[in-house]
PDB file of N, CA and C in Angstrom:
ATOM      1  N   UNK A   1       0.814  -1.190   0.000  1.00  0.00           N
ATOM      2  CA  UNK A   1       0.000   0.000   0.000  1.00  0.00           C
ATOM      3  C   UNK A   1       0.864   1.264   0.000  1.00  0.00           C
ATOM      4  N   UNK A   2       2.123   1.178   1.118  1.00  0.00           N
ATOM      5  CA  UNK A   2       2.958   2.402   0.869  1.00  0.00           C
ATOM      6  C   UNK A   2       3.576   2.667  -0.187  1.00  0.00           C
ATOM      7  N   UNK A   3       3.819   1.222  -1.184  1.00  0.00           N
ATOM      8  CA  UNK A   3       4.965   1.176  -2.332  1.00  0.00           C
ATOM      9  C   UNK A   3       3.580   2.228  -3.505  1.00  0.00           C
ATOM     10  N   UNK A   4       2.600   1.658  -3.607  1.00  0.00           N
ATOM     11  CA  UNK A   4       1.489   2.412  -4.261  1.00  0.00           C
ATOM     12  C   UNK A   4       1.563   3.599  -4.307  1.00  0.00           C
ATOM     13  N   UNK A   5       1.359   4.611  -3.058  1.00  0.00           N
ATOM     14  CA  UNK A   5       1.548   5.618  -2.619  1.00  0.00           C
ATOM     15  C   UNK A   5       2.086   6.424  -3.178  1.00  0.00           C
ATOM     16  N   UNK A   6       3.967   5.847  -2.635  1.00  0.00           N
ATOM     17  CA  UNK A   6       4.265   6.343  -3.193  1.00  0.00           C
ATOM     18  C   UNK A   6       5.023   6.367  -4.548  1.00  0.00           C
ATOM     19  N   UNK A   7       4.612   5.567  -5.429  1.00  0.00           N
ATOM     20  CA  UNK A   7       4.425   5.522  -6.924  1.00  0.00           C
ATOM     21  C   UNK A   7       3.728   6.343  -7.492  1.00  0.00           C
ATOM     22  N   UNK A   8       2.449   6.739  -6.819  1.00  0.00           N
ATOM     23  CA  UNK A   8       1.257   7.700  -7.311  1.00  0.00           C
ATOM     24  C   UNK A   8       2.039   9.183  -7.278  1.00  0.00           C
ATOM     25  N   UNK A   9       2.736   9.306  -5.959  1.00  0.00           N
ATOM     26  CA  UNK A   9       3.455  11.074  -5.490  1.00  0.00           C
ATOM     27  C   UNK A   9       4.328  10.958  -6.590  1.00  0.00           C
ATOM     28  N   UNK A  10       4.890  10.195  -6.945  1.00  0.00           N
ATOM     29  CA  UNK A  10       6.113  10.262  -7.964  1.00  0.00           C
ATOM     30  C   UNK A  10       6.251  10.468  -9.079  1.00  0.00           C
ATOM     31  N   UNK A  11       4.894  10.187  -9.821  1.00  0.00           N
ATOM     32  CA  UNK A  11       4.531   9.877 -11.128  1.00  0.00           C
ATOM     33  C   UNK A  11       3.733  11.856 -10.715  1.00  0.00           C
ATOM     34  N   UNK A  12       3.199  11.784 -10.252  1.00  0.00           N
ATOM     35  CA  UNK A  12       1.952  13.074  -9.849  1.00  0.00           C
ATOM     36  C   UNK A  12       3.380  14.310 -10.339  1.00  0.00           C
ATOM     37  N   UNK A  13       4.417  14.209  -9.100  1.00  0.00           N
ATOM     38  CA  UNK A  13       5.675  15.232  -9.380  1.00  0.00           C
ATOM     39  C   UNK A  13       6.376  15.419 -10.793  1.00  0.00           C
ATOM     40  N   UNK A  14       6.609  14.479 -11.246  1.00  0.00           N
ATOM     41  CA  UNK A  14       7.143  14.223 -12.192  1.00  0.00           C
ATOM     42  C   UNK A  14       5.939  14.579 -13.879  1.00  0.00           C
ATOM     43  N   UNK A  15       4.834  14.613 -13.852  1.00  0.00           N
ATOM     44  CA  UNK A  15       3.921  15.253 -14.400  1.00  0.00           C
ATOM     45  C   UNK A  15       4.074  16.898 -14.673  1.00  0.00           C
ATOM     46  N   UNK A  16       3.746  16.660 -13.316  1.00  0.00           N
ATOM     47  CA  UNK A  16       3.885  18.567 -12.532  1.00  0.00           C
ATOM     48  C   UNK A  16       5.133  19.111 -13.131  1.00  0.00           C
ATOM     49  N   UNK A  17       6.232  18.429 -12.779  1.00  0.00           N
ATOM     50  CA  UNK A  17       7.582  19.034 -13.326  1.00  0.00           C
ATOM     51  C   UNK A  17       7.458  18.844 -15.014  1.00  0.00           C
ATOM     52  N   UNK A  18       6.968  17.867 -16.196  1.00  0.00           N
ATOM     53  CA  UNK A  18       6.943  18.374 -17.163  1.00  0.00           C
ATOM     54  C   UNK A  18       5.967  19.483 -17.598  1.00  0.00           C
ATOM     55  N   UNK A  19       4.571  19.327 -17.196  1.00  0.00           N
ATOM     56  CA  UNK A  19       3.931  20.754 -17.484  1.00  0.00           C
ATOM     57  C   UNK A  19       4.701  22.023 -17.239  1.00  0.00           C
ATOM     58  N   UNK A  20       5.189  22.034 -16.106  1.00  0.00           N
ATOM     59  CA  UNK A  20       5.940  23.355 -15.973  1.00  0.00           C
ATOM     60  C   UNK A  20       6.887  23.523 -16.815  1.00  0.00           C
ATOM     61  N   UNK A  21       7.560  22.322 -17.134  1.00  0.00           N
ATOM     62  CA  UNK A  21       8.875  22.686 -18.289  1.00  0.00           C
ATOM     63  C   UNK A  21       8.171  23.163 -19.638  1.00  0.00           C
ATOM     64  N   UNK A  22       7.093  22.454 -19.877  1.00  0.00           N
ATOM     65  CA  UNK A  22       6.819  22.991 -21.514  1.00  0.00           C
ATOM     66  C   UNK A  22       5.980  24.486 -21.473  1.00  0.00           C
ATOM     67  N   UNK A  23       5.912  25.009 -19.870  1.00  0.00           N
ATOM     68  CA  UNK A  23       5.151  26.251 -19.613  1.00  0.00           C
ATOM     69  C   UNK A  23       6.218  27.305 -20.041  1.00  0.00           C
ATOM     70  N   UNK A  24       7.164  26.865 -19.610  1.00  0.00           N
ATOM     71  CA  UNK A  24       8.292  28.145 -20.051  1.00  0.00           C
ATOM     72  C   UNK A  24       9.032  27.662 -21.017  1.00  0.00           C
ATOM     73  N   UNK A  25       9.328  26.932 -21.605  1.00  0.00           N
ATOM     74  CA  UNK A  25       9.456  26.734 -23.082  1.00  0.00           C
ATOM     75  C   UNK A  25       8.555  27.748 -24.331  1.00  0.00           C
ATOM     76  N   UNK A  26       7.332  27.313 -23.754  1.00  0.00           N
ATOM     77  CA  UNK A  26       6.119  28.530 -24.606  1.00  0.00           C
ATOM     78  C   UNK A  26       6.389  29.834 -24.408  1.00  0.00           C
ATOM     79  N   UNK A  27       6.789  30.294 -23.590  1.00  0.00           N
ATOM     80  CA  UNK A  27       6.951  31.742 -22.810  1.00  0.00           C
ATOM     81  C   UNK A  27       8.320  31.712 -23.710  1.00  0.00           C
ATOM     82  N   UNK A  28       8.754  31.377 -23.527  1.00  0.00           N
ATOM     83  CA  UNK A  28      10.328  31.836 -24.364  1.00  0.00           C
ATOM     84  C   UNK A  28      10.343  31.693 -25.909  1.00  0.00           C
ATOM     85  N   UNK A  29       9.505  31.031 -26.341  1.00  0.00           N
ATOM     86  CA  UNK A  29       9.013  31.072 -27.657  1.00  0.00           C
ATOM     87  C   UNK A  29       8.509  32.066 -28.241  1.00  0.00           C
ATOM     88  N   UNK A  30       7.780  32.583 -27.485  1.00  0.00           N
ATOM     89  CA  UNK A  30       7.004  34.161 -27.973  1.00  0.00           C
ATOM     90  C   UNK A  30       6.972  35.208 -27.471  1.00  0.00           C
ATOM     91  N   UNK A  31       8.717  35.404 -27.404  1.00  0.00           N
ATOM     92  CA  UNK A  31       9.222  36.989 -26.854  1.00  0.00           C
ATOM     93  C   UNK A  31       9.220  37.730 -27.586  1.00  0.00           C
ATOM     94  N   UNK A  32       8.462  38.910 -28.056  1.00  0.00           N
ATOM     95  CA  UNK A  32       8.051  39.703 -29.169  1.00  0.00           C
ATOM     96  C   UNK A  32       8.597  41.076 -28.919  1.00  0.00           C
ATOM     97  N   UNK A  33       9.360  41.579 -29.701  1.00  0.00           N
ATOM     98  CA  UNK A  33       9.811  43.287 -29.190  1.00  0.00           C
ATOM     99  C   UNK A  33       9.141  43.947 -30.741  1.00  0.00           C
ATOM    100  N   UNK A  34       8.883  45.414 -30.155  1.00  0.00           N
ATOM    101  CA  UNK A  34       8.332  46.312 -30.500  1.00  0.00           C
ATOM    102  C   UNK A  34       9.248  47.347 -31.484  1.00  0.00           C
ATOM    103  N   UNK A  35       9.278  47.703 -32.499  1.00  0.00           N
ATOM    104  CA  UNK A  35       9.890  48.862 -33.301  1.00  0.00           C
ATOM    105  C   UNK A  35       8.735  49.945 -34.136  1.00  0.00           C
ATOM    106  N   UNK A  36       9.073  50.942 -34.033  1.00  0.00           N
ATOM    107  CA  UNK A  36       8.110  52.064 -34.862  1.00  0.00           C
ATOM    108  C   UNK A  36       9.579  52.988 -35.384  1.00  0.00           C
ATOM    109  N   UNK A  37       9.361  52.878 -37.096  1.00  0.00           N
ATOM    110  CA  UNK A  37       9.661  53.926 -37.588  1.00  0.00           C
ATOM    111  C   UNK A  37       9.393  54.863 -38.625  1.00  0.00           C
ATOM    112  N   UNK A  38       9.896  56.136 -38.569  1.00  0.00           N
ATOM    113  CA  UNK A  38       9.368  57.146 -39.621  1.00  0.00           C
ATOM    114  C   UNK A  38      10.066  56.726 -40.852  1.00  0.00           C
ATOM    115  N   UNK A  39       9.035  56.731 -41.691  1.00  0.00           N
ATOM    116  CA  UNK A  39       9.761  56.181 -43.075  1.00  0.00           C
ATOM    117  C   UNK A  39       8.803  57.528 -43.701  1.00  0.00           C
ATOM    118  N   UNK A  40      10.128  57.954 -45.078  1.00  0.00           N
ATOM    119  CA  UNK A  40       9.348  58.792 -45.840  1.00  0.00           C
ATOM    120  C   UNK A  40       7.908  58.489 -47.305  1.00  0.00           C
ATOM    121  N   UNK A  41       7.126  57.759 -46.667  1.00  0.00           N
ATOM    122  CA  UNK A  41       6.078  57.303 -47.577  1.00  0.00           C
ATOM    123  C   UNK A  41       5.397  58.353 -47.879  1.00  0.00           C
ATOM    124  N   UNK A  42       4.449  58.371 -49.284  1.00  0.00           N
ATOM    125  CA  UNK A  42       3.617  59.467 -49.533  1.00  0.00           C
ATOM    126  C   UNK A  42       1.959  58.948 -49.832  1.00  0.00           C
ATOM    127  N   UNK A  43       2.003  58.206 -50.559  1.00  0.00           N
ATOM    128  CA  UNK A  43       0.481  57.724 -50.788  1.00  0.00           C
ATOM    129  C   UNK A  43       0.206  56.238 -50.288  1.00  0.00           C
ATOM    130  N   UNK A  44      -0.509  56.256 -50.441  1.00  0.00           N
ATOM    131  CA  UNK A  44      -2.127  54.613 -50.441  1.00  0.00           C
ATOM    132  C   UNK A  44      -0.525  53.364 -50.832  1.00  0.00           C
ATOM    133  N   UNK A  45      -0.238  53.384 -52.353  1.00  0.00           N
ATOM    134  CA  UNK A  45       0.658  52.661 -52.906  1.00  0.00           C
ATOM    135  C   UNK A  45       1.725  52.454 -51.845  1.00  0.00           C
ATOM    136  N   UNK A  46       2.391  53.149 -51.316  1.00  0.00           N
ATOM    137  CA  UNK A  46       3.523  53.111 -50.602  1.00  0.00           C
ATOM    138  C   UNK A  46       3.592  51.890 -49.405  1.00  0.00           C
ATOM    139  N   UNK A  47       2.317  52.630 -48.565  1.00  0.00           N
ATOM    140  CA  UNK A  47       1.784  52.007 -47.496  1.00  0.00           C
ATOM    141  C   UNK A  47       1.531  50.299 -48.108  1.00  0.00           C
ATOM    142  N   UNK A  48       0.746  49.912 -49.274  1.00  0.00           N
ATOM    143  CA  UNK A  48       0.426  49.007 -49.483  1.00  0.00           C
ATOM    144  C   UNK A  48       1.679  47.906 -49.945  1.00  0.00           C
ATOM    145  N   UNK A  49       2.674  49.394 -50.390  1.00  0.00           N
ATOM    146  CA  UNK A  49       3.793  48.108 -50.742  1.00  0.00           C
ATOM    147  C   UNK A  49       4.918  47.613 -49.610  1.00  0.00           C
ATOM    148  N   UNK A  50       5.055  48.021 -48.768  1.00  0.00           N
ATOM    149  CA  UNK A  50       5.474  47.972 -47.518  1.00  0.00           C
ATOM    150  C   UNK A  50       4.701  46.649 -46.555  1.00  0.00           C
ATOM    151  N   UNK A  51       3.656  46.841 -46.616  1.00  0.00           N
ATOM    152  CA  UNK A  51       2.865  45.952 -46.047  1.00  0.00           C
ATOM    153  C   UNK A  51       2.956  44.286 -46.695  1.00  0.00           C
ATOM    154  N   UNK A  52       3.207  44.555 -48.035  1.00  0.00           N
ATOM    155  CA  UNK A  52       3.565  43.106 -48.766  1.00  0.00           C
ATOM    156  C   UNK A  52       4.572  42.698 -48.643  1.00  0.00           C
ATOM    157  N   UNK A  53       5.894  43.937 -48.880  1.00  0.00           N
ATOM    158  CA  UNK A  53       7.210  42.806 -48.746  1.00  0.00           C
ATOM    159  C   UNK A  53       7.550  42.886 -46.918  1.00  0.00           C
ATOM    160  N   UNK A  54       7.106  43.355 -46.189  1.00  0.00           N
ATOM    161  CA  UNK A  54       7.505  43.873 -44.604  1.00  0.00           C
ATOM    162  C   UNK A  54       7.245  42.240 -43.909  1.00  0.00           C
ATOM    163  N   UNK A  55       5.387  42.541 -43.779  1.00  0.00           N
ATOM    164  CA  UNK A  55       5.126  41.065 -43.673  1.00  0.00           C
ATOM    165  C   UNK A  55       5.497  40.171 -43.837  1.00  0.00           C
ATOM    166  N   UNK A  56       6.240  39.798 -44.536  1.00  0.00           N
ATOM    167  CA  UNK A  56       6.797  38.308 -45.043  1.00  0.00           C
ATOM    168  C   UNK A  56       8.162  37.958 -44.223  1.00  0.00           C
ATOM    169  N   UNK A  57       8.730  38.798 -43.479  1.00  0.00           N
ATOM    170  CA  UNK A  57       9.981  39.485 -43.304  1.00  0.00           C
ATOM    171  C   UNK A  57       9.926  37.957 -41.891  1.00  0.00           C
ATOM    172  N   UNK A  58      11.057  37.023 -42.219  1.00  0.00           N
ATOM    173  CA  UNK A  58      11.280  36.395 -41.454  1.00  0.00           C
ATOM    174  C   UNK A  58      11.467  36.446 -39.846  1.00  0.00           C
ATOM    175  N   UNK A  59      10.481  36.291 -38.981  1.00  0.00           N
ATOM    176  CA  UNK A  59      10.173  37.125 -37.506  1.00  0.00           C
ATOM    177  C   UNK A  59       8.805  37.669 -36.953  1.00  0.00           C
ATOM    178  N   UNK A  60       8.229  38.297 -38.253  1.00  0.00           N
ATOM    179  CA  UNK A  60       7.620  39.235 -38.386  1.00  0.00           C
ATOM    180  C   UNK A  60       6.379  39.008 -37.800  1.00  0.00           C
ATOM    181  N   UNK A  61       6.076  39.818 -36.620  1.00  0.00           N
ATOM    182  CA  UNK A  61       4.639  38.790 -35.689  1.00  0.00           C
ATOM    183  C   UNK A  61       3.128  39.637 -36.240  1.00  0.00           C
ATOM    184  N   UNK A  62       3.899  41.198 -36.609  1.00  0.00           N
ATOM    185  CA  UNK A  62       2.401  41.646 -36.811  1.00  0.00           C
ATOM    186  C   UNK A  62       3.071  43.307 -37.372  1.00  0.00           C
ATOM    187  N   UNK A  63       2.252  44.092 -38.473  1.00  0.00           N
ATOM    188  CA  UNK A  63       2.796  45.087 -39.146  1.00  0.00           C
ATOM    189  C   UNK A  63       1.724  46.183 -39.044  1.00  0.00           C
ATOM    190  N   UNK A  64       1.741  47.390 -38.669  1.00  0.00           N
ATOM    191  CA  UNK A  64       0.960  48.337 -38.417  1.00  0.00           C
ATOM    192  C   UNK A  64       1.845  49.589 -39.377  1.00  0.00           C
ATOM    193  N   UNK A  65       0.915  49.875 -40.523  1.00  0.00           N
ATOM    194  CA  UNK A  65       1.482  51.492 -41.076  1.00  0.00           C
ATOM    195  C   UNK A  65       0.538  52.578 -41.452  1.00  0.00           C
ATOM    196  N   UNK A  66       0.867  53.500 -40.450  1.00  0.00           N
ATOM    197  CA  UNK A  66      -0.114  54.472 -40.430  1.00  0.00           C
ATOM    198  C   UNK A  66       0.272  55.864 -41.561  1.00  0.00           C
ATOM    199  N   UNK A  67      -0.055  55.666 -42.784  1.00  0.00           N
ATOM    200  CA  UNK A  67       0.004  56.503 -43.581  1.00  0.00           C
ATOM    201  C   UNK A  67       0.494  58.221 -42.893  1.00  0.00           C
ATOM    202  N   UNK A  68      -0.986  58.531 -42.393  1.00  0.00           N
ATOM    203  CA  UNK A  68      -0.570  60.119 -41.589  1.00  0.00           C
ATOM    204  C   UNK A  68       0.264  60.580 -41.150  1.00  0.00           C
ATOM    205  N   UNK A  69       0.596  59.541 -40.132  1.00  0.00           N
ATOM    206  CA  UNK A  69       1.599  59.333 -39.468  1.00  0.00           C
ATOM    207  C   UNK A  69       3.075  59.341 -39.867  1.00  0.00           C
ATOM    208  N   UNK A  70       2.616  58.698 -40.981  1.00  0.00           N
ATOM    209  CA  UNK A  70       3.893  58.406 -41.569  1.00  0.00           C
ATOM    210  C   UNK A  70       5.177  57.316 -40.688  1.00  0.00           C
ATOM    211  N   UNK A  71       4.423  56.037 -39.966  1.00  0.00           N
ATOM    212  CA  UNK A  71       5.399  55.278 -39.359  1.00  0.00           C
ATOM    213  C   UNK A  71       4.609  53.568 -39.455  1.00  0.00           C
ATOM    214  N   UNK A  72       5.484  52.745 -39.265  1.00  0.00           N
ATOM    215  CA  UNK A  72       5.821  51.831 -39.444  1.00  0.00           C
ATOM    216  C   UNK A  72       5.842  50.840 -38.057  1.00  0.00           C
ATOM    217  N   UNK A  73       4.909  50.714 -37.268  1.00  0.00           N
ATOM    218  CA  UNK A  73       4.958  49.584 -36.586  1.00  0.00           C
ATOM    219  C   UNK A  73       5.100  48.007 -36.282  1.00  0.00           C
ATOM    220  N   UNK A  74       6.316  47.750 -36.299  1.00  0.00           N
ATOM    221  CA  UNK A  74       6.723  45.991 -36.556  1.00  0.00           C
ATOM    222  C   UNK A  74       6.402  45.268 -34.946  1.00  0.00           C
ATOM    223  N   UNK A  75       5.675  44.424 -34.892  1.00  0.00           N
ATOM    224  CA  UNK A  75       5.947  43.357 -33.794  1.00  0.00           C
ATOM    225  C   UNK A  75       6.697  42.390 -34.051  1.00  0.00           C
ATOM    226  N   UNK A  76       7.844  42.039 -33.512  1.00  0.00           N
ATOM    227  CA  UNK A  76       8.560  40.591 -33.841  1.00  0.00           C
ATOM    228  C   UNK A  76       9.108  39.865 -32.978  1.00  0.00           C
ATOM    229  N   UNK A  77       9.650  38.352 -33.220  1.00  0.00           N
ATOM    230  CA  UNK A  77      10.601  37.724 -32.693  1.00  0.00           C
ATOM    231  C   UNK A  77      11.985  38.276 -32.842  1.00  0.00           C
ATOM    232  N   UNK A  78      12.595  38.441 -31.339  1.00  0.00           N
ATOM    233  CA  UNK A  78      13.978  39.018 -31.452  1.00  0.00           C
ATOM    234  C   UNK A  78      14.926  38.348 -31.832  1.00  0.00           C
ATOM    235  N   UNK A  79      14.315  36.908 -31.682  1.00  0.00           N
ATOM    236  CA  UNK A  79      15.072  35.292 -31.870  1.00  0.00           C
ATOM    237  C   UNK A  79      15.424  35.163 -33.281  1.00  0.00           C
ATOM    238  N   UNK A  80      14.329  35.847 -34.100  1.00  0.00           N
ATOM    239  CA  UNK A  80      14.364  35.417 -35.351  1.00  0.00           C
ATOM    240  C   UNK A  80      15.383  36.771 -36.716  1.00  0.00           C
ATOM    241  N   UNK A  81      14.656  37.856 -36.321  1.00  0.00           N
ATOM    242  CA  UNK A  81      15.464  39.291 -36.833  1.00  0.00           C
ATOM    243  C   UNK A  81      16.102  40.049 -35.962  1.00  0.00           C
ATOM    244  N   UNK A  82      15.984  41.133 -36.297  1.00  0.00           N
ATOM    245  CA  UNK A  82      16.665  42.484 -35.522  1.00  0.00           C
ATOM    246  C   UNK A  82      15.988  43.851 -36.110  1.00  0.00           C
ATOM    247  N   UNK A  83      15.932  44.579 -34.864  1.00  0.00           N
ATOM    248  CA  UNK A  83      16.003  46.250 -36.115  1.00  0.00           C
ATOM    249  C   UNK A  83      16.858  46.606 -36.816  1.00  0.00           C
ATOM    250  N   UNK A  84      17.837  46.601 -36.994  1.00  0.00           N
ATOM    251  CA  UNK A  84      18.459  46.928 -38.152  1.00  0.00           C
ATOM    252  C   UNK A  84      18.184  45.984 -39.356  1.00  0.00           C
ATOM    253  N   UNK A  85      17.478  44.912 -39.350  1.00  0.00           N
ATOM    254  CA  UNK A  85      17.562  43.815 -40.287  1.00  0.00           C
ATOM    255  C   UNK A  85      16.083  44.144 -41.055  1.00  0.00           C
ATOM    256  N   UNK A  86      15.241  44.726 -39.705  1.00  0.00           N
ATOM    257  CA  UNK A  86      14.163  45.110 -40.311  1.00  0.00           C
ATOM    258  C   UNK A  86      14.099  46.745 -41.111  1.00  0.00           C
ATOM    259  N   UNK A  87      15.062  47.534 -40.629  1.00  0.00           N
ATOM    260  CA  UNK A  87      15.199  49.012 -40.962  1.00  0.00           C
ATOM    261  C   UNK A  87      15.809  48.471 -42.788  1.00  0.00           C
ATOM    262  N   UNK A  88      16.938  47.833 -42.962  1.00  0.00           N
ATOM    263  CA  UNK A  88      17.044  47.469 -44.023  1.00  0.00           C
ATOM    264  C   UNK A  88      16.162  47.109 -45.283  1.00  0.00           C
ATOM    265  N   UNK A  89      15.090  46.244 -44.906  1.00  0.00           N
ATOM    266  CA  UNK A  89      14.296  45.577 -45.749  1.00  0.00           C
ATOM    267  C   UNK A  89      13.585  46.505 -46.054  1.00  0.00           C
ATOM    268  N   UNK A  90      12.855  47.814 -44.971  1.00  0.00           N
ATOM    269  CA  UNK A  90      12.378  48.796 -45.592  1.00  0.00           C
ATOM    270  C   UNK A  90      13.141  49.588 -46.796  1.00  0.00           C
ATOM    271  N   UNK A  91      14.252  49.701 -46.142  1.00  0.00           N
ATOM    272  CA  UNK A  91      15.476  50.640 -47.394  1.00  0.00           C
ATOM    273  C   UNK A  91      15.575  49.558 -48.279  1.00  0.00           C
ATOM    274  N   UNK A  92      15.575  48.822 -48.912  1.00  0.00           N
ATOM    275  CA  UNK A  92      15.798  48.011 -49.545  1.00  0.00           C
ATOM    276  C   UNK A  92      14.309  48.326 -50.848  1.00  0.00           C
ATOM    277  N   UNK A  93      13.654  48.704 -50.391  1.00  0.00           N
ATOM    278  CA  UNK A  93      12.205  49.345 -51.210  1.00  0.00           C
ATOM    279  C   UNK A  93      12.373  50.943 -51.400  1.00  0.00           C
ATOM    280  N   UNK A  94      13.430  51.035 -50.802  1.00  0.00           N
ATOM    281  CA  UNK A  94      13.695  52.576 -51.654  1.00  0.00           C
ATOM    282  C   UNK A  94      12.996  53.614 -50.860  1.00  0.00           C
ATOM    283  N   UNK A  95      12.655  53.605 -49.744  1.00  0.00           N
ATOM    284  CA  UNK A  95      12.423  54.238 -48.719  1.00  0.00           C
ATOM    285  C   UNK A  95      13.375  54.397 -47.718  1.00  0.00           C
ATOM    286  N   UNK A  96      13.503  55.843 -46.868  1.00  0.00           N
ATOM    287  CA  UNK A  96      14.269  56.488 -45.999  1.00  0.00           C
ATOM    288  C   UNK A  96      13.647  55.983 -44.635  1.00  0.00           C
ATOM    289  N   UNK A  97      14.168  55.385 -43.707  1.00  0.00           N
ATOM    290  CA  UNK A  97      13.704  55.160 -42.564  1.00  0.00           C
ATOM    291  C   UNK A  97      14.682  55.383 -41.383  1.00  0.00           C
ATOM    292  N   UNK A  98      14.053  55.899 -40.447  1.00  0.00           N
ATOM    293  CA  UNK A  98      14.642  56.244 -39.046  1.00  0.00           C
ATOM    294  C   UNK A  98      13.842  55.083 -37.652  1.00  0.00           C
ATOM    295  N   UNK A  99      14.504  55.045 -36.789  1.00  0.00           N
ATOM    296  CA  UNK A  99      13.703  54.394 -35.722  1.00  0.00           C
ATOM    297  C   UNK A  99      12.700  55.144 -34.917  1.00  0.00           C
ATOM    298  N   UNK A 100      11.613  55.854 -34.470  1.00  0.00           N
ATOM    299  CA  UNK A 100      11.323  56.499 -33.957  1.00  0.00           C
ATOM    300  C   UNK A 100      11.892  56.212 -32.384  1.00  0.00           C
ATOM    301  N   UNK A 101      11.944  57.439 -31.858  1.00  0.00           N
ATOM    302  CA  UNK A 101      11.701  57.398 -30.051  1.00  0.00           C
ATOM    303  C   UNK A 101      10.447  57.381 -29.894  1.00  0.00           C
TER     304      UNK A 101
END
């Protein structure tokens, strides 16, 4: 009855300890940092072409460009790009870009 016992606590811990391992495994998987920059865009076209090749941009979790504004909001994996890797790909379309503060 005790050997039962404790077979059951052991197996129970040992559960417990993998859920928790694959809990922060996930958490470290989807560390996402934030960049906004001023890029010199002018119309509808600009915005739209940015949005096609940006997106695709290996990392790339989510793309916000506010015409008016005139900036460029990237969500990404830090794991996967960088800002400068992403400031590039914009220049790379023939647009001027800065990082905003």
């Amino acid at each position: 009855m005790k050997t039962r016992k404790l077979f059951l606590f052991v197996i129970s811990l040992l559960l417990f300890g993998l859920t928790t391992n694959a809990q922060e495994k996930k958490n470290e998987k989807q560390k996402k940092d934030v960049v906004t920059f001023t890029v010199n865009m002018t119309c509808d076209n600009c915005k739209k072409r940015i949005e096609k090749n940006v997106s695709w941009e290996k990392g790339v979790k989510d793309l916000r460009v506010d015409l008016e504004k005139k900036t460029v909001t990237i969500t990404y994996n830090p794991q996967k790009t960088t800002k400068e890797k992403l400031k590039t790909t914009i220049e790379k379309l023939e647009y001027t870009c800065e990082i905003a503060e």
